[in-house]
Protein backbone atom coordinates (compact mmCIF):
# COMPACT_ATOMS: atom_id res chain seq x y z
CA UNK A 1 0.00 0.00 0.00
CA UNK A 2 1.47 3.50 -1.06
CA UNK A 3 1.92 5.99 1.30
CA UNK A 4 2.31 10.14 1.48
CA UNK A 5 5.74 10.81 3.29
CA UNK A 6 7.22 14.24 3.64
CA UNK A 7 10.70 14.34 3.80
CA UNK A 8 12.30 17.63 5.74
CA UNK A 9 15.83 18.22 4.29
CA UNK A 10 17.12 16.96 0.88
CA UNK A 11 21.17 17.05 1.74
CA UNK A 12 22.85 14.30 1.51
CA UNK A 13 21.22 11.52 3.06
CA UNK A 14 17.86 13.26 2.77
CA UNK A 15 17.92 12.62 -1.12
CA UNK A 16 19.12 8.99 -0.24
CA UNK A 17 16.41 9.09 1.52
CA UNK A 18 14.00 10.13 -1.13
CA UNK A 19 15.13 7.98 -3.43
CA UNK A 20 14.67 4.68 -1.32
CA UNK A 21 11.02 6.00 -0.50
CA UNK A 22 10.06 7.04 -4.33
CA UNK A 23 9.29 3.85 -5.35
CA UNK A 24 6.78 2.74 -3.11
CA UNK A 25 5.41 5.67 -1.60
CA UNK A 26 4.29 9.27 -2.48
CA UNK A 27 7.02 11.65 -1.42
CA UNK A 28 7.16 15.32 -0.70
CA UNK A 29 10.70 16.51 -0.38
CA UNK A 30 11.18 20.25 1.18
CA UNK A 31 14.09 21.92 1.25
CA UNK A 32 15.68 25.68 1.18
CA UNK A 33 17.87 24.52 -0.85
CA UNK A 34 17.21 25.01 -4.58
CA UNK A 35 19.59 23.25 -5.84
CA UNK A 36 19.36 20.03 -3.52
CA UNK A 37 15.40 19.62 -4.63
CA UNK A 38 16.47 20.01 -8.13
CA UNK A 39 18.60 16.37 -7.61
CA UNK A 40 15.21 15.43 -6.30
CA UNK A 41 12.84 16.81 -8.90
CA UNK A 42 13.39 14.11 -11.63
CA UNK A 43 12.32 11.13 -9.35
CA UNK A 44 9.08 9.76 -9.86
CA UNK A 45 6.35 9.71 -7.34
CA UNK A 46 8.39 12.73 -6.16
CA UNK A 47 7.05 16.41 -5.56
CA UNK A 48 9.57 18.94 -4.54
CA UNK A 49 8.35 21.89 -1.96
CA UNK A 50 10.51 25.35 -1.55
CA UNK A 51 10.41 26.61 1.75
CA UNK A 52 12.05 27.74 5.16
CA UNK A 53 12.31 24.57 7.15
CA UNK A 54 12.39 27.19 10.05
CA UNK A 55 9.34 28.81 9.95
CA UNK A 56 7.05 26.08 11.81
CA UNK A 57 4.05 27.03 9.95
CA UNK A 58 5.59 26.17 6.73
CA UNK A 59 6.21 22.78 7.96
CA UNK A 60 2.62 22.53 9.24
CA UNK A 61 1.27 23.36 5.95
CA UNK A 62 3.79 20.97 3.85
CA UNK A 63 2.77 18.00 6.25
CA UNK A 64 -0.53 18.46 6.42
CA UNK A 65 -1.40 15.06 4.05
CA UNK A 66 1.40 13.25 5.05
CA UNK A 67 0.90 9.75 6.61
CA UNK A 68 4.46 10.21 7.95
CA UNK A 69 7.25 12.41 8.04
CA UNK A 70 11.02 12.18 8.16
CA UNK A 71 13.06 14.90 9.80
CA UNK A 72 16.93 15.28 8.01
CA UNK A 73 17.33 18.54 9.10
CA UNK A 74 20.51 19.67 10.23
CA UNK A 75 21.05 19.10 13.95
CA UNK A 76 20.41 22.47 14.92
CA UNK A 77 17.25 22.56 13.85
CA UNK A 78 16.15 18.95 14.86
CA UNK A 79 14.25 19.62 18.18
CA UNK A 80 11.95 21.93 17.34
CA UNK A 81 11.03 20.33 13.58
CA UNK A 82 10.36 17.36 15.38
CA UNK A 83 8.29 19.12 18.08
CA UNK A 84 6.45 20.66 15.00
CA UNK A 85 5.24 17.13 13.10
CA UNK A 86 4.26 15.57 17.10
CA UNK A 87 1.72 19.27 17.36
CA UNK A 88 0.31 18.46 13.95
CA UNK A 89 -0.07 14.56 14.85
CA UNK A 90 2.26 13.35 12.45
CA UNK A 91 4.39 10.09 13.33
CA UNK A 92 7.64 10.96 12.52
CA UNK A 93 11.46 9.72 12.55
CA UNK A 94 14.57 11.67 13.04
CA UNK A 95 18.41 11.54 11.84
CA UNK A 96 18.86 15.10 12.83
CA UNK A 97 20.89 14.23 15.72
CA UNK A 98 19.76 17.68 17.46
CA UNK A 99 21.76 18.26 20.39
CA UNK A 100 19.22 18.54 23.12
CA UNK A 101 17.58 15.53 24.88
CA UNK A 102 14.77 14.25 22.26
CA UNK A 103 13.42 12.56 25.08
CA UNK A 104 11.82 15.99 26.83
CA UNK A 105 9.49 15.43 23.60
CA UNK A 106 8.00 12.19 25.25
CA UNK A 107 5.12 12.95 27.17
CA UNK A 108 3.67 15.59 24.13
CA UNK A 109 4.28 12.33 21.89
CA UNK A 110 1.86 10.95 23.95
CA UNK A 111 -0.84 13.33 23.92
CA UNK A 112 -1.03 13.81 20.22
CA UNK A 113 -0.62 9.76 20.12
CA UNK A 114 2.20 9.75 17.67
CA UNK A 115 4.94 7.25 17.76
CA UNK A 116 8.52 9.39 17.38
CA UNK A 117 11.88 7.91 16.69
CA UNK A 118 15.07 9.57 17.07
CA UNK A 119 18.66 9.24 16.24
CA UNK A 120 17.31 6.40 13.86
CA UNK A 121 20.94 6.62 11.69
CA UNK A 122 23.61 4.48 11.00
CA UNK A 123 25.64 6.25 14.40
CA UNK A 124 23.84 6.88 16.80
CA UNK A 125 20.77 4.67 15.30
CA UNK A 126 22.10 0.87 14.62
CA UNK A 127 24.41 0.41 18.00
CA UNK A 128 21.39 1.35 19.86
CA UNK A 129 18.91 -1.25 17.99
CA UNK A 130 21.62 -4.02 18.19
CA UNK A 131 21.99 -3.36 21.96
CA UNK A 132 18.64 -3.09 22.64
CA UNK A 133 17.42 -6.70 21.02
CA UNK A 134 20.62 -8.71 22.36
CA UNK A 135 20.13 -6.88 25.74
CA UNK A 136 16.99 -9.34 25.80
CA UNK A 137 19.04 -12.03 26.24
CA UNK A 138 22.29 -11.38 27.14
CA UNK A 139 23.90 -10.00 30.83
CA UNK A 140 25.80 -7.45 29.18
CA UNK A 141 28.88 -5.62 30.76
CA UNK A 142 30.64 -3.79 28.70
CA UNK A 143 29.72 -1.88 25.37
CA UNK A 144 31.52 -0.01 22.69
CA UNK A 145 31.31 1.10 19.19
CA UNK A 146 33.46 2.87 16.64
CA UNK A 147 32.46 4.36 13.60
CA UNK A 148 33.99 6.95 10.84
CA UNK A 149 33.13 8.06 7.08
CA UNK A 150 36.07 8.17 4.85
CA UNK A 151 37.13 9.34 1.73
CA UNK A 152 39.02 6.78 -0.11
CA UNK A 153 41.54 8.79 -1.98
CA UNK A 154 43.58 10.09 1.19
CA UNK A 155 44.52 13.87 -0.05
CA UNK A 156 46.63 16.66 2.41
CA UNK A 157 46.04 18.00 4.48
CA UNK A 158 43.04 16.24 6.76
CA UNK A 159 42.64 12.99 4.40
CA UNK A 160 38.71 14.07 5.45
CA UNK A 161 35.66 15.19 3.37
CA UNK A 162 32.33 15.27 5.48
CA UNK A 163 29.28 13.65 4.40
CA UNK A 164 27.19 16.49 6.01
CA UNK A 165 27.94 19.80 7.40
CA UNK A 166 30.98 20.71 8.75
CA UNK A 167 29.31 22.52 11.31
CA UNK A 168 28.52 19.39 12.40
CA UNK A 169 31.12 17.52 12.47
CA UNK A 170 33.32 20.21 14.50
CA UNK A 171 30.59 20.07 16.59
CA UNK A 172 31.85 16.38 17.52
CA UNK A 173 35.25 17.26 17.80
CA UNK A 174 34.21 20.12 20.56
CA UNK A 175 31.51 18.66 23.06
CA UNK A 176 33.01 17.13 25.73
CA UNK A 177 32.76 13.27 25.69
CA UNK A 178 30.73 11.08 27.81
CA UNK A 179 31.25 7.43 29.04
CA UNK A 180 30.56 5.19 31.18
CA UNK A 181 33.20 3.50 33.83
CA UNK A 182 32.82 0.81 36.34
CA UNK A 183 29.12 1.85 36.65
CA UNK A 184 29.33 6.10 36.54
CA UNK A 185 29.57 8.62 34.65
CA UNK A 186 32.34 10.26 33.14
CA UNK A 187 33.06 13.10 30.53
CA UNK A 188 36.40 13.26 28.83
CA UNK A 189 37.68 15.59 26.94
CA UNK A 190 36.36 15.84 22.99
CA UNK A 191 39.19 13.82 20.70
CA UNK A 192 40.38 12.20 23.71
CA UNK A 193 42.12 8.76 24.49
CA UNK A 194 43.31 8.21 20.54
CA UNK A 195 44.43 4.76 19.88
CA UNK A 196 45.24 2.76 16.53
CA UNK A 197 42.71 0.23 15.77
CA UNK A 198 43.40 -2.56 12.80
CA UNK A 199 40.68 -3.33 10.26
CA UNK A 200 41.25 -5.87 7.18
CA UNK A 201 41.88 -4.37 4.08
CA UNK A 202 42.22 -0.85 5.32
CA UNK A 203 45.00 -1.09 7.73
CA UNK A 204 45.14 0.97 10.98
CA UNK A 205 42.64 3.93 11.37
CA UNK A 206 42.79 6.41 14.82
CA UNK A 207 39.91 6.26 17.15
CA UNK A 208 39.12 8.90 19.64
CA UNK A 209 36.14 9.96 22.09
CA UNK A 210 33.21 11.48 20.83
CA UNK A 211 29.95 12.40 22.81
CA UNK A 212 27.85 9.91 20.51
CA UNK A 213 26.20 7.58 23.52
CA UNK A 214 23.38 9.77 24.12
CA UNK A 215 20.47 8.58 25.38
CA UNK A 216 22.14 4.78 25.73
CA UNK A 217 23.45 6.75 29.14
CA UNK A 218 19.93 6.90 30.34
CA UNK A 219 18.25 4.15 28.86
CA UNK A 220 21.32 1.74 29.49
CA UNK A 221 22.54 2.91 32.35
CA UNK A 222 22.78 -0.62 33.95
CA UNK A 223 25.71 -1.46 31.88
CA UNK A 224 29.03 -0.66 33.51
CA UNK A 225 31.31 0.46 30.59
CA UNK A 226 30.13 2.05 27.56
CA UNK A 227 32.16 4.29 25.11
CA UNK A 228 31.79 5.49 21.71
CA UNK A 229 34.67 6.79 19.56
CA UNK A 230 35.04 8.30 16.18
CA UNK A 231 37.85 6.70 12.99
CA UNK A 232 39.63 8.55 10.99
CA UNK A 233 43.04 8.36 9.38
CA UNK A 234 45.87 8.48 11.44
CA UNK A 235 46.64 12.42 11.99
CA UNK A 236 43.93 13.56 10.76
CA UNK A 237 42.84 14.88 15.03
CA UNK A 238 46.27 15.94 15.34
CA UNK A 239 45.66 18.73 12.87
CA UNK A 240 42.05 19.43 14.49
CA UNK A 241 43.33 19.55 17.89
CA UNK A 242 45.98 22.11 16.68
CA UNK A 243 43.40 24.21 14.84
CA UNK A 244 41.07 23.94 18.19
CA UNK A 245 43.84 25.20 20.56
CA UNK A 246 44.60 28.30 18.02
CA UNK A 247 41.14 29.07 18.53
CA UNK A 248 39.62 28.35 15.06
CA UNK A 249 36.74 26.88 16.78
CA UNK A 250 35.57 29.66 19.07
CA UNK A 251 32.04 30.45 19.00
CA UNK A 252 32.18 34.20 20.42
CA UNK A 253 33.20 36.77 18.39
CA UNK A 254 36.80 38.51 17.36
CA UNK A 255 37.41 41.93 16.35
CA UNK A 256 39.13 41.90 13.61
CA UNK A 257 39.29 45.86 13.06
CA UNK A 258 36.91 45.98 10.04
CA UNK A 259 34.45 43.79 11.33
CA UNK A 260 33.00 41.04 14.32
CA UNK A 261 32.93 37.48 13.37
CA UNK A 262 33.23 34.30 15.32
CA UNK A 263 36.14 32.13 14.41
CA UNK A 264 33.33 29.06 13.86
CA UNK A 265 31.78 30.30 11.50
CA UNK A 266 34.72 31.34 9.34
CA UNK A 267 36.29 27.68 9.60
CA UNK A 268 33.18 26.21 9.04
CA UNK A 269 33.17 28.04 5.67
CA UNK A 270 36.95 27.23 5.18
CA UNK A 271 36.59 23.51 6.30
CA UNK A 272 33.23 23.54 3.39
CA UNK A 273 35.09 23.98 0.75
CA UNK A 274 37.90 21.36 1.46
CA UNK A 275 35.91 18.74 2.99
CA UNK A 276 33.17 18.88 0.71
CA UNK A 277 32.35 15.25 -1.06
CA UNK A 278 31.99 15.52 -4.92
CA UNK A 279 29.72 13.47 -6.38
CA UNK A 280 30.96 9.89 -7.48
CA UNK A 281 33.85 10.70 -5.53
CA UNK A 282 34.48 7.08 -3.78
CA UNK A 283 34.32 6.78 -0.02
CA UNK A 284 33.13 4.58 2.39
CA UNK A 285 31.71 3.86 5.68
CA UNK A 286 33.23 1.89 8.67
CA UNK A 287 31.96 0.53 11.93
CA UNK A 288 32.76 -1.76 14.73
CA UNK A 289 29.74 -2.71 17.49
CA UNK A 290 31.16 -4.41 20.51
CA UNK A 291 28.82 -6.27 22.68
CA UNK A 292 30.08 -8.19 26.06
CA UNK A 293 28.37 -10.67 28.62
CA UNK A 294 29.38 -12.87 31.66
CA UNK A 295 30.25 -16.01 29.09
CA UNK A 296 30.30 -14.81 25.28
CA UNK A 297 30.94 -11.50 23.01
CA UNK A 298 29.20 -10.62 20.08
CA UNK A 299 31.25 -8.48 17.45
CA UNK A 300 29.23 -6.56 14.35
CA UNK A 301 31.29 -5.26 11.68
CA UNK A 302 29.97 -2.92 8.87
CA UNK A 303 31.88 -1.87 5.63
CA UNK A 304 30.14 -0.28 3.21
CA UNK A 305 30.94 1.52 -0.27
CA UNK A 306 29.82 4.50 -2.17
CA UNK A 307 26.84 3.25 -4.83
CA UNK A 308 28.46 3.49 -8.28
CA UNK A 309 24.79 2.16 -9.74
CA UNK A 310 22.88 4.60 -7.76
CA UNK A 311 25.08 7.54 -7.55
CA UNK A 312 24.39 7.46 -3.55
CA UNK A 313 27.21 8.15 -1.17
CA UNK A 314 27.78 5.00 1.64
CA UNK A 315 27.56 7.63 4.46
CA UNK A 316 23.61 8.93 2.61
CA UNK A 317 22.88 5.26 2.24
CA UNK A 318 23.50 3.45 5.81
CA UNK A 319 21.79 6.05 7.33
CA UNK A 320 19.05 7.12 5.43
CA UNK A 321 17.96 3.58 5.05
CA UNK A 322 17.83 2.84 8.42
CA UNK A 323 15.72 5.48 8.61
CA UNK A 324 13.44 4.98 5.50
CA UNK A 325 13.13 1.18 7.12
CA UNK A 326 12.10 2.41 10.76
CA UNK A 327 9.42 4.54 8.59
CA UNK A 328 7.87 1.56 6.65
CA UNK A 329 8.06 -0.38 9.74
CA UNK A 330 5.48 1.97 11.46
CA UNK A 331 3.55 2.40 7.89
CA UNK A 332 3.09 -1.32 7.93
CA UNK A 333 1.85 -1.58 11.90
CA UNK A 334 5.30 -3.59 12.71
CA UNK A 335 5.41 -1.05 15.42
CA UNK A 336 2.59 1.28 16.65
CA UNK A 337 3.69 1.86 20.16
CA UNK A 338 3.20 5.73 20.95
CA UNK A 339 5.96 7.78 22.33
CA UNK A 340 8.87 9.61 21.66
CA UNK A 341 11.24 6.31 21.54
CA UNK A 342 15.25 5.89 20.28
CA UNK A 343 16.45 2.82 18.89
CA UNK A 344 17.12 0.86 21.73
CA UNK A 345 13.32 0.71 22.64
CA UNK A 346 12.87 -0.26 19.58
CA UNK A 347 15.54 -3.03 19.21
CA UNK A 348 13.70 -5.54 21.78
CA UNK A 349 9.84 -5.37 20.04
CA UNK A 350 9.11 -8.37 18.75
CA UNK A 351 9.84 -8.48 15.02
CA UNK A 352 11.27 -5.14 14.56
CA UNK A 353 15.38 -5.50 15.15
CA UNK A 354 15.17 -8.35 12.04
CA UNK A 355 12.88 -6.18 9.82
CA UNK A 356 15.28 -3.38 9.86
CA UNK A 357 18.27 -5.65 9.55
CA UNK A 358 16.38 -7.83 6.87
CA UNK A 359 15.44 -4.16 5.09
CA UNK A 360 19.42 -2.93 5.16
CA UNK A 361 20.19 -6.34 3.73
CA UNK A 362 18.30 -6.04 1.01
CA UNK A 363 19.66 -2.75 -0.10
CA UNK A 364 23.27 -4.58 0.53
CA UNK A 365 24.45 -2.87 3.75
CA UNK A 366 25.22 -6.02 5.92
CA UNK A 367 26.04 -6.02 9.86
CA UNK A 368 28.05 -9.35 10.16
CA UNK A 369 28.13 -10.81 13.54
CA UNK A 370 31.29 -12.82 14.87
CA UNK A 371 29.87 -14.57 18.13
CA UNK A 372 33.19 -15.82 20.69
């Protein structure tokens, strides 16, 4: 049965998004953007829809038929898009990864008896379903993940090209990290405890903290260690860490005699044009989900590949499928459960952690478990 879906940002992964949706659904695709919509326009089943994703009334009006909406805003604007779609009644899922707690959007979930997911990505979004359905049966103590998208041609002087905003991406490598130790909480420093990690046919990438647990520190909080770190090629944070002690990434302004401007916003616009990812150019996305018990350890490994047959980056792909699954999961009653909820609610439900992992398969992004 076809569906109407609005989609809220065509970037990236929202016009992954739209293009996985197209084909079985109706799609409205909104964007400020012109020319993102215009990548959009040509798909069919597809209606494209100029407009301010800021101005909430905008939204209201673009949703209005939707059966369900997807929110791919940029993280900044997360929170109160979502907030938005749950006043108008609209279930919804998010990959906005907004910084503020999603889950102060519960209990208006539940009056307007929408079902919400959040952070449903490939990081944060996939460690938290795989957690949550092995957490069923399984004592665990200790959990970790590491994830990074990479550019496969490694080219001076950050061997990086982001597969969203920079904005967003500094905005990793500047909130203070938090893990769990021995049962409490703990922030480290952003970029923090770097070590070489080995991966088969790529050779040693650098891991570091990032502040990516999120809500698994409230909903998980049972588990004594829990960390989540970022890859990237070796030397690559070195260079970051020396721009973020020069004070590149300050967000208050300088005088610079002719004019006020805050360092951030300047190396955002810098760090745009040097870490932006051309189209076809090849890249790929890694990950590593650790999962310990009492008796046994689960490992899942992803390794993933731009799309030379759909022109769709690896970073747009494992994470706007994952959402575009969670969204025909609802569509087709799978789950119906009303709430604001992030994955690792939704990882347990009966039938829901092998639909999305039977849906990713299908589109060839594989999580392949090693069980010791």
């Amino acid at each position: 049965m076809k569906h109407h879906i609005a989609v809220l940002g065509t970037g990236m992964v929202g016009r992954a998004i739209v293009y996985d949706l197209a084909g079985d659904h109706k799609v409205t695709a909104a964007d400020n953007d012109r020319r993102a919509l215009e990548l959009c326009r040509n798909t069919e089943g597809v209606s494209t829809h100029h407009a301010d994703l800021r101005d909430q009334q905008a939204i209201s009006r673009i949703i209005k038929e939707a059966d369900l909406v997807i929110c791919a805003v940029p993280g900044f604007m997360g929170y109160k898009t979502v907030e938005t779609v749950i006043t108008n009644g609209k279930p919804v899922v998010d990959i906005s990864f907004m910084p503020e707690d999603f889950m102060e959007l519960q209990s208006l979930a539940v009056k307007h008896k929408v079902t919400a997911i959040a952070d449903c990505g490939v990081a944060p979004g996939m460690p938290n379903l795989i957690l949550g359905h092995h957490s069923r049966e399984m004592d665990i103590k200790r959990f970790d993940y590491m994830v990074g998208g990479l550019p496969r041609e490694r080219k001076f002087p950050f061997e990086y090209k982001a597969p969203f905003s920079p904005i967003d991406v500094l905005e990793e490598y500047t909130r203070p990290a938090r893990v769990m130790e021995n049962g409490h909480l703990i922030t480290r420093g952003a970029m923090s405890e770097p070590e070489m990690v080995f991966f088969e046919g790529l050779g040693h990438l650098e891991a570091f903290n990032t502040d990516g647990l999120r809500s698994l520190l409230q909903t998980m909080d049972h588990i004594p260690f829990m960390k989540e770190k970022t890859l990237r090629y070796p030397g690559h944070i070195r260079l970051i860490q020396a721009l973020k002690a020069s004070g590149f990434f300050a967000p208050e302004e300088v005088d610079t005699g002719s004019q006020k401007v805050r360092p951030m916003d300047v190396t955002n616009q810098i760090l745009m044009k040097d870490w932006h990812l051309k189209p076809g150019e090849p890249e790929f996305t890694i990950m590593r989900i650790n999962l310990e018990g009492v008796t046994k350890k689960i490992t899942y490994d992803l390794f993933d590949q731009y799309d030379n047959e759909t022109g769709l980056s690896s970073m747009a792909r494992t994470t706007g499928f994952t959402a575009t699954a969670a969204a025909n999961m609802i569509l087709q009653g799978i789950f119906q459960e009303k709430g604001m909820f992030p994955p690792e609610y939704i990882g347990p439900q009966e039938g829901c952690f092998h639909y999305i992992m039977d849906y990713l398969e299908k589109r060839r992004i594989s999580y392949r478990p090693t069980h010791t």
